[in-house]
N, C-alpha and C. Protein backbone atom coordinates (compact mmCIF):
# COMPACT_ATOMS: atom_id res chain seq x y z
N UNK A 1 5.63 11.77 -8.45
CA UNK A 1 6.12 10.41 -8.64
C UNK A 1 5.81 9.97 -10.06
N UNK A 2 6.57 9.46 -10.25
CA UNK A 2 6.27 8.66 -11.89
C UNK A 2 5.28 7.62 -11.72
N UNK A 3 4.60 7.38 -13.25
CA UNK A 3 3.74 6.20 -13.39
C UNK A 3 5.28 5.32 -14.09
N UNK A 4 4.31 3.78 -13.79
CA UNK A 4 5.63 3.23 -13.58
C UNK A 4 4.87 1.78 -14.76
N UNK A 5 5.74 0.73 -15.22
CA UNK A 5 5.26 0.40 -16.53
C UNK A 5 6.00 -1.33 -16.57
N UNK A 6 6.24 -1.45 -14.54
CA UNK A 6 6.79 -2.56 -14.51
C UNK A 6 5.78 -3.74 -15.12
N UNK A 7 6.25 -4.42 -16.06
CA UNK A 7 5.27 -5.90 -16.74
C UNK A 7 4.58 -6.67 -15.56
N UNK A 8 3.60 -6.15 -15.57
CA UNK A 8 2.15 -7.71 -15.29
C UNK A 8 2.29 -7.94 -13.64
N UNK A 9 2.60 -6.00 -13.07
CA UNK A 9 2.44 -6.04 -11.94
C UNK A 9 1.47 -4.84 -11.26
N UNK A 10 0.39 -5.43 -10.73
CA UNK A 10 -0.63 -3.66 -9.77
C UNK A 10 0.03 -3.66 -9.23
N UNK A 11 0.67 -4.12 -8.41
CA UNK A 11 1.08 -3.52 -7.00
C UNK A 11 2.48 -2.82 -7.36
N UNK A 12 3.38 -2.96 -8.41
CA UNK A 12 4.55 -1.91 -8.70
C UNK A 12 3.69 -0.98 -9.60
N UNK A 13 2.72 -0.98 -10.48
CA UNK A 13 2.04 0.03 -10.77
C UNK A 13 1.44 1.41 -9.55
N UNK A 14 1.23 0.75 -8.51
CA UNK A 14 0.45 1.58 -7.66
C UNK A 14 1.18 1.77 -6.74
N UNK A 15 2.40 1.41 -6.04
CA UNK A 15 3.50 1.72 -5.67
C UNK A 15 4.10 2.92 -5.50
N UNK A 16 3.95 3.82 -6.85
CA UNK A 16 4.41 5.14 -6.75
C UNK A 16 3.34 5.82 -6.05
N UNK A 17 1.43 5.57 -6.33
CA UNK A 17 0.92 6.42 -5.74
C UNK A 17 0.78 6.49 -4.39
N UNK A 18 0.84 5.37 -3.81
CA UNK A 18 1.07 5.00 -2.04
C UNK A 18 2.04 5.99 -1.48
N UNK A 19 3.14 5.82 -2.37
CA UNK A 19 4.66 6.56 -2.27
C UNK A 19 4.02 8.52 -1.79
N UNK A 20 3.69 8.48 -3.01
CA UNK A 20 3.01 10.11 -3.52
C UNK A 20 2.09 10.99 -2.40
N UNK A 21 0.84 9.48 -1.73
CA UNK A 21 0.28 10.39 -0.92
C UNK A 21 1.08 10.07 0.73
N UNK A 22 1.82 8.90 0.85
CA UNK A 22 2.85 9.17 2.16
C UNK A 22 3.40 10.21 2.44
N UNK A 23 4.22 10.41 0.79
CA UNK A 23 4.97 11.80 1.06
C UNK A 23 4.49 13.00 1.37
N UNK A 24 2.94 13.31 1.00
CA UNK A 24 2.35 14.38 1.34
C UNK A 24 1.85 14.23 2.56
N UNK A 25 1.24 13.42 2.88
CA UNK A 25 0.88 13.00 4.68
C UNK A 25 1.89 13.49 5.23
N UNK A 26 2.97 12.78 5.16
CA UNK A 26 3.81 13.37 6.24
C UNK A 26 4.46 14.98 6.27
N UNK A 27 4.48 14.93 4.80
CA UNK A 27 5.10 16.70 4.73
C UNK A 27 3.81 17.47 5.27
N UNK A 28 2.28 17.46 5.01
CA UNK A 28 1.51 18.37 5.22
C UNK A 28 1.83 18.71 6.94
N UNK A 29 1.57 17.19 7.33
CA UNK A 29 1.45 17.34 8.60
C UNK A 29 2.49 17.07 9.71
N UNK A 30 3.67 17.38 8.87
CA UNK A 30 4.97 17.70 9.73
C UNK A 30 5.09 16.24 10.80
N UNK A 31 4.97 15.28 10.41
CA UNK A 31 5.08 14.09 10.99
C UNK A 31 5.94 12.67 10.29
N UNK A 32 6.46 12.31 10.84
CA UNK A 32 7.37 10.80 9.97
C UNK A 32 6.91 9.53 10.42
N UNK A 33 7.03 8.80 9.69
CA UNK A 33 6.42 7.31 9.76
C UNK A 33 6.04 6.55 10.97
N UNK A 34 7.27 7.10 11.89
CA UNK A 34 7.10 6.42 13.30
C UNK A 34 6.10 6.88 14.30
N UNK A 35 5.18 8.10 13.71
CA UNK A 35 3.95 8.84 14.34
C UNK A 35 2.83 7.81 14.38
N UNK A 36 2.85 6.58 13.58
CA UNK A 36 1.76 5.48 13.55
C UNK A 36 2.43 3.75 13.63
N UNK A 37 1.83 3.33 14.56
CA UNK A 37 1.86 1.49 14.77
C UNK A 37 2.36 1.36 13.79
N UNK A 38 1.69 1.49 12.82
CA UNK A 38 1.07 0.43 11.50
C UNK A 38 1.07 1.53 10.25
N UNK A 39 1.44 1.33 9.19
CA UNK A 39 1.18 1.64 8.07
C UNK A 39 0.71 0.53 7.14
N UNK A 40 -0.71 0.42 6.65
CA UNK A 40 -0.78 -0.24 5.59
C UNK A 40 -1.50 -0.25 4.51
N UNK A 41 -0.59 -0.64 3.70
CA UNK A 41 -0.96 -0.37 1.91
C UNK A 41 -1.84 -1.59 2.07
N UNK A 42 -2.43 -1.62 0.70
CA UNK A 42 -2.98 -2.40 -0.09
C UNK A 42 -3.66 -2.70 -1.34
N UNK A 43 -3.37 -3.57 -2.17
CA UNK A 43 -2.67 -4.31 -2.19
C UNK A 43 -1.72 -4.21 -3.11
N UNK A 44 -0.41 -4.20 -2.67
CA UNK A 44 0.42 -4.14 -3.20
C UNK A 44 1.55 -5.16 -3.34
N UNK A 45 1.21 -6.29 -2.63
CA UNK A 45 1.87 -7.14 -3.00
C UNK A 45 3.57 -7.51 -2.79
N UNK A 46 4.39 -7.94 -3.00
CA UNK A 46 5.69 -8.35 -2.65
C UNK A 46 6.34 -7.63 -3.69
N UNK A 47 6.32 -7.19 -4.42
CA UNK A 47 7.16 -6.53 -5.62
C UNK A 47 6.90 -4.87 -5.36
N UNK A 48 5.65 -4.73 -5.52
CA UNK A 48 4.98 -3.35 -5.14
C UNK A 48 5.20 -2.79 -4.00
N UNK A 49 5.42 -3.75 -2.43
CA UNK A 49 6.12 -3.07 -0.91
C UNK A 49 7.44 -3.14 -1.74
N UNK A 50 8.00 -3.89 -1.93
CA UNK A 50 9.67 -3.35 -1.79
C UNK A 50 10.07 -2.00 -3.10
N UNK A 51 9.25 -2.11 -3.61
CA UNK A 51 9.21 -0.66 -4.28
C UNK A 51 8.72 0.39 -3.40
N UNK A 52 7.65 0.34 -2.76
CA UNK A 52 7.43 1.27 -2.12
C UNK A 52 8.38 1.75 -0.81
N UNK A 53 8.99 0.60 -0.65
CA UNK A 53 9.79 0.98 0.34
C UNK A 53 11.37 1.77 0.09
N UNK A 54 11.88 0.96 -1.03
CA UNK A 54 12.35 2.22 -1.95
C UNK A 54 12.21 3.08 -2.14
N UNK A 55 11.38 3.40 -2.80
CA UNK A 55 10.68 4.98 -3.19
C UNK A 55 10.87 5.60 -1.89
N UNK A 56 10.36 5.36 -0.60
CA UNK A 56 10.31 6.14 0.90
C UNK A 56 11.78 6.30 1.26
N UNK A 57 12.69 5.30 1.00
CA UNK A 57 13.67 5.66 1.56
C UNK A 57 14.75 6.21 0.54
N UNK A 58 14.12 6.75 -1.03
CA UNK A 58 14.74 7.80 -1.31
C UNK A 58 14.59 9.29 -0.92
N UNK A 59 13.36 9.40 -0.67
CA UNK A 59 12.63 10.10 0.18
C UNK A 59 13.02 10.99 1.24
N UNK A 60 13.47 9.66 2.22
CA UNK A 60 14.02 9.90 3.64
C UNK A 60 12.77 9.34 4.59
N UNK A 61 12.45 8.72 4.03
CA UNK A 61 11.19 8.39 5.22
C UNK A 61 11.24 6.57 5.32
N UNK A 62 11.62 6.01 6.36
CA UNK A 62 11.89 4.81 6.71
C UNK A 62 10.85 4.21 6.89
N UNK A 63 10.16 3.18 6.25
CA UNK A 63 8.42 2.45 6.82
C UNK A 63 9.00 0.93 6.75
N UNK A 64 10.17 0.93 7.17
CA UNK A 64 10.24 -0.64 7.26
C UNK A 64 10.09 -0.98 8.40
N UNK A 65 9.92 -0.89 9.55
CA UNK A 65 9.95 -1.25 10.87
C UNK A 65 7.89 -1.17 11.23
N UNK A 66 7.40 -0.43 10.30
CA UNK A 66 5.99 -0.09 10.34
C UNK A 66 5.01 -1.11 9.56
N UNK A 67 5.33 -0.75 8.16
CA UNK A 67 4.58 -1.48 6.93
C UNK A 67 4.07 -2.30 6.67
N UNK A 68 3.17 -2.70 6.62
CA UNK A 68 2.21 -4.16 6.31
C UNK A 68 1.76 -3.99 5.14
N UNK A 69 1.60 -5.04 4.55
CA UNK A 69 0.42 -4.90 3.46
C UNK A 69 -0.60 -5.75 3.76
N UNK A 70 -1.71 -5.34 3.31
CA UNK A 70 -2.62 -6.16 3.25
C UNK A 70 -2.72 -7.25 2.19
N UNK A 71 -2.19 -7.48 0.67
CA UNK A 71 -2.23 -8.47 0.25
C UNK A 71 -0.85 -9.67 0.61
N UNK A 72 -0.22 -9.01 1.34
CA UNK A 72 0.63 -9.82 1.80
C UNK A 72 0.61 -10.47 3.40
N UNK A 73 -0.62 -9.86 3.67
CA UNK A 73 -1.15 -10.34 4.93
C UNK A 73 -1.99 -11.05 4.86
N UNK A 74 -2.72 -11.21 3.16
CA UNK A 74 -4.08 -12.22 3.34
C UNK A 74 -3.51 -13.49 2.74
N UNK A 75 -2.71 -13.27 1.94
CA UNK A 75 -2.25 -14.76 0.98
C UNK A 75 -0.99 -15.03 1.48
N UNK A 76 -1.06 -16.84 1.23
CA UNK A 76 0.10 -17.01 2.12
C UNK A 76 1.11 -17.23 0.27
N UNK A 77 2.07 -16.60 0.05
CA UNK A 77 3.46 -16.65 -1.03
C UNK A 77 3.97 -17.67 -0.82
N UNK A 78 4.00 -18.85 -0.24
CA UNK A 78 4.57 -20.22 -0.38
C UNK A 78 3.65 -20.96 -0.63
N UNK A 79 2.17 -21.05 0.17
CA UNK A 79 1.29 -21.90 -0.61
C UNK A 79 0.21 -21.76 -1.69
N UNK A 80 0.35 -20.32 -1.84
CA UNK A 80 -0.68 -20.14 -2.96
C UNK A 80 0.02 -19.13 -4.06
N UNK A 81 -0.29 -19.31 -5.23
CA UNK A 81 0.07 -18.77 -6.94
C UNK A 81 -0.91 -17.95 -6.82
N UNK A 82 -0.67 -16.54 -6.35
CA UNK A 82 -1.18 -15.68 -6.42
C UNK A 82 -0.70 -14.82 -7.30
N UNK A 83 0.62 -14.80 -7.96
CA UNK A 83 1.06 -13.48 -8.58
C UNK A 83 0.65 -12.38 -8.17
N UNK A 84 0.11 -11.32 -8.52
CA UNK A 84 0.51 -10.06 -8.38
C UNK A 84 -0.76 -10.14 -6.97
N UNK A 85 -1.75 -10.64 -6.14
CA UNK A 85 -2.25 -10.66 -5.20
C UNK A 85 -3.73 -10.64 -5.16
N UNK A 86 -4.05 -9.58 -5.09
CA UNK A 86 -5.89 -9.26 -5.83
C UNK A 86 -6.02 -8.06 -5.20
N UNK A 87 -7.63 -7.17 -5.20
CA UNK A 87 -8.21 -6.18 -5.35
C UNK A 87 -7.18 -5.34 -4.09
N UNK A 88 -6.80 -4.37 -4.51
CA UNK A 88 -6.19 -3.09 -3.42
C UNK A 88 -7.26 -2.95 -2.25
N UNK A 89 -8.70 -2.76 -2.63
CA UNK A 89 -9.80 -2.33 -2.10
C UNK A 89 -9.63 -3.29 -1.02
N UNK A 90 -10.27 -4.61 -1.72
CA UNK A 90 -10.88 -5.92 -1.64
C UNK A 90 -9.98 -6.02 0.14
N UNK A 91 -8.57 -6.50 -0.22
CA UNK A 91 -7.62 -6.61 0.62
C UNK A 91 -7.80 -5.81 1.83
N UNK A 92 -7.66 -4.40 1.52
CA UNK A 92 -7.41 -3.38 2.62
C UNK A 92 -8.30 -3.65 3.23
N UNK A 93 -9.88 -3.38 2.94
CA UNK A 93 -10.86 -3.29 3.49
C UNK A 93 -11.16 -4.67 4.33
N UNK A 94 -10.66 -5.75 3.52
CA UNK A 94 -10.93 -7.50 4.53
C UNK A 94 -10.08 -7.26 5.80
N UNK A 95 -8.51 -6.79 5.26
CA UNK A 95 -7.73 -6.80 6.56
C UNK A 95 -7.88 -5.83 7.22
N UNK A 96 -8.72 -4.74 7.32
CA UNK A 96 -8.49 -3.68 8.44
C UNK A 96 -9.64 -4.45 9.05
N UNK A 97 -10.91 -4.62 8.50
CA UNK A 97 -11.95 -5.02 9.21
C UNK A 97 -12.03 -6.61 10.03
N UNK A 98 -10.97 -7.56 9.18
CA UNK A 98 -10.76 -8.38 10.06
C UNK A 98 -9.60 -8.72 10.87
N UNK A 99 -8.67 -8.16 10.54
CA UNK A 99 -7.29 -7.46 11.69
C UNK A 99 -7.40 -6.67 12.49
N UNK A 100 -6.98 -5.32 11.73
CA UNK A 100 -6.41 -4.08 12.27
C UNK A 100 -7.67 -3.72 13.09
N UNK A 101 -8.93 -3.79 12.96
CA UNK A 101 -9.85 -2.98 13.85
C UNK A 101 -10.48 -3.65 15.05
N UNK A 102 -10.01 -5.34 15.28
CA UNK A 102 -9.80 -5.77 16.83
C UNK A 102 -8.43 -5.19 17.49
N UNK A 103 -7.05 -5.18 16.95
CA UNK A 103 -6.41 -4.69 17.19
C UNK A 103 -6.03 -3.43 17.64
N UNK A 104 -6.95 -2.39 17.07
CA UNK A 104 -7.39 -1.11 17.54
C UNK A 104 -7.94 -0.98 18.63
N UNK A 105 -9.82 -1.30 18.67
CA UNK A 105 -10.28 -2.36 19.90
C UNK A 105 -9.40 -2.90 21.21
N UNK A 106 -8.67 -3.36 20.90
CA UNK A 106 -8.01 -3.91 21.88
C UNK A 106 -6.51 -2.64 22.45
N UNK A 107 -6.79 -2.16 21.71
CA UNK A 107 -5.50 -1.09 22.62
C UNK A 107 -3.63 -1.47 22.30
N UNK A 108 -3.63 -2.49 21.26
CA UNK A 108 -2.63 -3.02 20.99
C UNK A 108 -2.16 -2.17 19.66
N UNK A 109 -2.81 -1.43 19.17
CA UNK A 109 -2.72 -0.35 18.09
C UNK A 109 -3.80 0.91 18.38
N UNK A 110 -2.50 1.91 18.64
CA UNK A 110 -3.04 3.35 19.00
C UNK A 110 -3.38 3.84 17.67
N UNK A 111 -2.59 4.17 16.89
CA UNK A 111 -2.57 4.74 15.69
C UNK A 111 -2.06 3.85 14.47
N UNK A 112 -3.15 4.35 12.70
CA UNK A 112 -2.41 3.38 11.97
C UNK A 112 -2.78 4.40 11.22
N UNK A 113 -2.28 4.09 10.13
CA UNK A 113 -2.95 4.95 8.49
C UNK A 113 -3.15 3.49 7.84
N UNK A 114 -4.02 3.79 7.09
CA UNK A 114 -4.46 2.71 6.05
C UNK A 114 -4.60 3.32 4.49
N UNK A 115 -3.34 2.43 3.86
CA UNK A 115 -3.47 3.43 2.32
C UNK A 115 -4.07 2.25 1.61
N UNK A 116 -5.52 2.25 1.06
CA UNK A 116 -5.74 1.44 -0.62
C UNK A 116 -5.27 1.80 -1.25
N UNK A 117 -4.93 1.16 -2.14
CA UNK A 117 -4.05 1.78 -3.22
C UNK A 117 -5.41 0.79 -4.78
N UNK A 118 -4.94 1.48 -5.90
CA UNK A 118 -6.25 0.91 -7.03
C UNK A 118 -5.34 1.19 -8.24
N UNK A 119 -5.80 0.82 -9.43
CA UNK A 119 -5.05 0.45 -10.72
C UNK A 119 -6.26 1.29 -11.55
N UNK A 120 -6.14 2.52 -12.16
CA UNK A 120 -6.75 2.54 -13.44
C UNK A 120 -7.01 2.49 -14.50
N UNK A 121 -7.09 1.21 -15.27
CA UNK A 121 -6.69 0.68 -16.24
C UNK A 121 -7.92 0.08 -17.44
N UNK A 122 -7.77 0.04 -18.43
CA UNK A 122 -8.91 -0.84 -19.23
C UNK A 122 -7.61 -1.91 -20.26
N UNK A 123 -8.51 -3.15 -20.44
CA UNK A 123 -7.94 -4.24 -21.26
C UNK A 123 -6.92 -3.24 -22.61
N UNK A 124 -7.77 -2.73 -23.30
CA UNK A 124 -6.92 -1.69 -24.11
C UNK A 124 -5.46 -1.29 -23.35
N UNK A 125 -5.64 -0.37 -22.65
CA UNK A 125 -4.28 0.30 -21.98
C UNK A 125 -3.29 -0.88 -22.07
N UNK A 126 -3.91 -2.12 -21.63
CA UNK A 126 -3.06 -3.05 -20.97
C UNK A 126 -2.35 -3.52 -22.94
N UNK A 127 -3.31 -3.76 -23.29
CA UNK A 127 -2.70 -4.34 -24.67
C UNK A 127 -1.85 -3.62 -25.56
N UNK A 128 -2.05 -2.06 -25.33
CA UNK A 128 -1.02 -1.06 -25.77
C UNK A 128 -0.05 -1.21 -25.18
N UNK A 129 0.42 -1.51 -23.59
CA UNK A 129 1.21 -1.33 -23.66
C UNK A 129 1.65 0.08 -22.63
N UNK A 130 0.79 0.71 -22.32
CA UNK A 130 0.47 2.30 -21.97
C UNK A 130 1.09 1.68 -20.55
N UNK A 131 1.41 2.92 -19.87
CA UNK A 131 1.82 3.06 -18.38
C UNK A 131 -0.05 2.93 -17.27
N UNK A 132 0.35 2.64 -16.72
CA UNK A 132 -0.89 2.01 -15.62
C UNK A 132 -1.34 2.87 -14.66
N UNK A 133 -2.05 4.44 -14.92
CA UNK A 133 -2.50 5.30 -13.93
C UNK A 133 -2.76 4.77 -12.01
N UNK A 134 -2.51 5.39 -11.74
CA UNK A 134 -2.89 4.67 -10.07
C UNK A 134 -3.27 5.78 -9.04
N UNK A 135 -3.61 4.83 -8.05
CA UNK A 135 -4.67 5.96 -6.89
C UNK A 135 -4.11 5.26 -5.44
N UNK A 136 -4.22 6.48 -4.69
CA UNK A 136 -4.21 5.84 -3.19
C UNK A 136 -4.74 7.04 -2.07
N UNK A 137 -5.20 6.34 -1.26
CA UNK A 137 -5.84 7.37 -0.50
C UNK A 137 -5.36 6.93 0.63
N UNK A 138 -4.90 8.29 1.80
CA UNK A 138 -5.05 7.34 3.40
C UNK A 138 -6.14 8.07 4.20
N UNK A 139 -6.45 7.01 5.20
CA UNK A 139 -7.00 7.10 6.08
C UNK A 139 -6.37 7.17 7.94
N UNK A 140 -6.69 8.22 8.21
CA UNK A 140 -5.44 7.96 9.76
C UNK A 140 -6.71 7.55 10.70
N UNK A 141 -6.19 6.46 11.43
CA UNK A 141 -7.24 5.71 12.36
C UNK A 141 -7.10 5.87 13.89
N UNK A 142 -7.33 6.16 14.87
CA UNK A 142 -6.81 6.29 16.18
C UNK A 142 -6.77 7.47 16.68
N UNK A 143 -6.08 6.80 17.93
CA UNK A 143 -5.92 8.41 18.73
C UNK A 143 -4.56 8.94 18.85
């Protein structure tokens, strides 16, 4: 996947890598999107899912019926000026632990993957101008 160099956004920065390790999840393990409840990134924000969801469905892999994000699950986009959202980590980790893992608990979600997604960047990079390295890892949760 390409690094990507959209202006004064993490979540289309990190977008491709979410993209990158989906695609290998599912190719390693011979499985497609609909194998889990829930897929969710984080944080990636409103610009960064619909890229990512792009990216999948050049792919061939459909996560719109699945996909959550976590920064789009913690902030509400009509009442708060969040721009690009906050921490990938920060997010994932608030919403699995205060969502997704009563939800698990409760039997209302068998299976999820949970991708953080992170920005590696310093003030420099940013002032050059440079493309915005990125990371994502998943985690498969359930039975």
């Amino acid at each position: 996947m390409p690094l990507c160099k959209h202006p004064n956004n993490m979540g289309a920065a990190m977008a491709p890598a979410a993209a990158e390790v989906l695609h290998k999840h599912f190719k390693d393990l011979n499985i497609t999107p609909d194998h889990y409840d829930v897929i969710a990134t984080g944080d990636l924000g409103k610009i960064g899912s619909e890229l990512l969801l792009k990216l999948m469905d050049d792919i061939g892999y459909n996560l719109h019926s699945n996909h959550k994000d976590c920064g789009l699950m913690i902030y509400d986009l009509k009442k708060q000026d969040v721009h690009n959202g906050g921490s990938g980590c920060g997010c994932a980790a608030a919403v699995f632990a205060g969502y997704f893992f009563s939800k698990l608990k409760q039997g209302k979600i068998k299976k999820m993957l949970l991708v953080p997604t992170g920005a590696l960047h310093s003030v420099a990079t940013m002032q050059q101008g440079e493309s915005i390295p990125a990371i994502a890892h998943a985690v498969a949760i359930g039975s």
